[in-house]
Protein backbone atom coordinates (compact mmCIF):
# COMPACT_ATOMS: atom_id res chain seq x y z
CA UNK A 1 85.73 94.44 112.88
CA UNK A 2 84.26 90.91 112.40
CA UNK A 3 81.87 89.51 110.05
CA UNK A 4 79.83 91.52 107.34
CA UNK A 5 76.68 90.19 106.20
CA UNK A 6 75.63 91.55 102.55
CA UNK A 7 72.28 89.76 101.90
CA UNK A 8 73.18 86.30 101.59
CA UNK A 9 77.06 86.82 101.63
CA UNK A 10 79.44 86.81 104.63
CA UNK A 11 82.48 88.82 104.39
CA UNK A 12 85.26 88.91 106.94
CA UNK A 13 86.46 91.87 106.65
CA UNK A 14 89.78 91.35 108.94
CA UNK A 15 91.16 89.34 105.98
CA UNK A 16 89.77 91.38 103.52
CA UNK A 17 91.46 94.32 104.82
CA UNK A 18 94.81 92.21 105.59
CA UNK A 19 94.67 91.22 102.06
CA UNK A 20 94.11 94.53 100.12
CA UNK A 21 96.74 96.40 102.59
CA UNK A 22 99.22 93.08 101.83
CA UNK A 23 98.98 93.85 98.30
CA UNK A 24 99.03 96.94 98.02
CA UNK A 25 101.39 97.54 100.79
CA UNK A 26 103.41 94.85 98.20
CA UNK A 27 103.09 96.60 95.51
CA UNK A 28 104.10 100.09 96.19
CA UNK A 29 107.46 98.84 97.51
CA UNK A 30 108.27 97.02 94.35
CA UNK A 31 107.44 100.03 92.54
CA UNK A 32 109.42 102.43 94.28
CA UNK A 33 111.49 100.23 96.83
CA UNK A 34 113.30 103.40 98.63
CA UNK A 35 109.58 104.20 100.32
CA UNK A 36 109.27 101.16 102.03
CA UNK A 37 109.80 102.33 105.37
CA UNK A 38 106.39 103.94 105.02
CA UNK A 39 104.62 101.30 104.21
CA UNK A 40 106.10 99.74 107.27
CA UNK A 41 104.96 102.07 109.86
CA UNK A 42 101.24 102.25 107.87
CA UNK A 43 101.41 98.07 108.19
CA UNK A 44 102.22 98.69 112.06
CA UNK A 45 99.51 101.43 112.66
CA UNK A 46 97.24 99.07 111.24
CA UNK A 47 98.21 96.57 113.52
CA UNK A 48 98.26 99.13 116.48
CA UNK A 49 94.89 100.31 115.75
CA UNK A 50 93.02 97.72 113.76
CA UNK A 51 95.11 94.55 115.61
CA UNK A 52 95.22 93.45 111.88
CA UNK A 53 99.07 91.56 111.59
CA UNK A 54 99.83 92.63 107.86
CA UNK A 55 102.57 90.92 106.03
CA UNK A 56 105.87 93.24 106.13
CA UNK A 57 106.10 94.98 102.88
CA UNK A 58 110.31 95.46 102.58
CA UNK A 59 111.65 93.33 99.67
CA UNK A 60 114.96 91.53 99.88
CA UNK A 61 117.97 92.93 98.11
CA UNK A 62 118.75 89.91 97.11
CA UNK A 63 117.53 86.34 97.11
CA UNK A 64 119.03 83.38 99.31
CA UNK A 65 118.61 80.36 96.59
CA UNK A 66 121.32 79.71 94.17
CA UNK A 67 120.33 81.03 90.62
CA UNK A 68 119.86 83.85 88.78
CA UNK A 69 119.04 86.65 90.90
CA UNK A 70 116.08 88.93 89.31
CA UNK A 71 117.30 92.13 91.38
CA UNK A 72 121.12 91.55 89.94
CA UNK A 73 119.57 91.04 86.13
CA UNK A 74 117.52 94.29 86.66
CA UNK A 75 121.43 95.68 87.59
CA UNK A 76 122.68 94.28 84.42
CA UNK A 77 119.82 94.35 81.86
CA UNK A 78 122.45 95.05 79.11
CA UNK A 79 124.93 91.76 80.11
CA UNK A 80 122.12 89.45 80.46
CA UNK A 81 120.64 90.01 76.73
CA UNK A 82 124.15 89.21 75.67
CA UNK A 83 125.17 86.32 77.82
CA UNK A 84 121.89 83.98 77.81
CA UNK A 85 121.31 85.77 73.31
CA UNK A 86 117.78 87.33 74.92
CA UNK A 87 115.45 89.32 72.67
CA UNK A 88 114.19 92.17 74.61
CA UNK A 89 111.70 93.40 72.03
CA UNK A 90 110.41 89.64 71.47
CA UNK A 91 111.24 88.57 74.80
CA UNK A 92 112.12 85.25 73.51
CA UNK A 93 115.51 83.44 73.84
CA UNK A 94 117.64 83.54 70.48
């Protein structure tokens, strides 16, 4: 698959496949992270049979840089409203 030509438009349809399987790929492991194994082997069949290299799709447990960690606050919704005096239903710090 190489370039698409739609009247006066070019589209390269390698990236525009690596992009919309990236996202999406992306996005269904953030919504249901215990799946992501699937999306692995569909990002490595696409590679296989499309040779299209798409970005791996697991998400870290945790994150290497110092700070708050969003996956531990997601842990401990409940402590974090109290410690940092956040308003969930404003979302605004009190």
């Amino acid at each position: 698959m190489n370039e698409l030509f739609l009247f006066e438009k070019q589209i390269n349809m390698n990236y525009e496949i690596k992009k919309y399987l990236g996202a999406i790929f992306y996005e269904m492991s953030a919504i249901s992270p215990h799946d992501f194994r699937t999306y692995e082997h569909m990002r490595m069949m696409a590679y296989g049979k499309l040779d299209i290299n798409v970005m791996s799709s697991h998400l870290p447990a945790q994150q290497l840089e110092q700070g708050v960690d969003i996956m531990q606050l997601l842990r401990e919704t409940q402590s974090f409203v109290q410690d940092y005096h956040y308003n969930l239903h404003q979302q605004v710090f009190i």
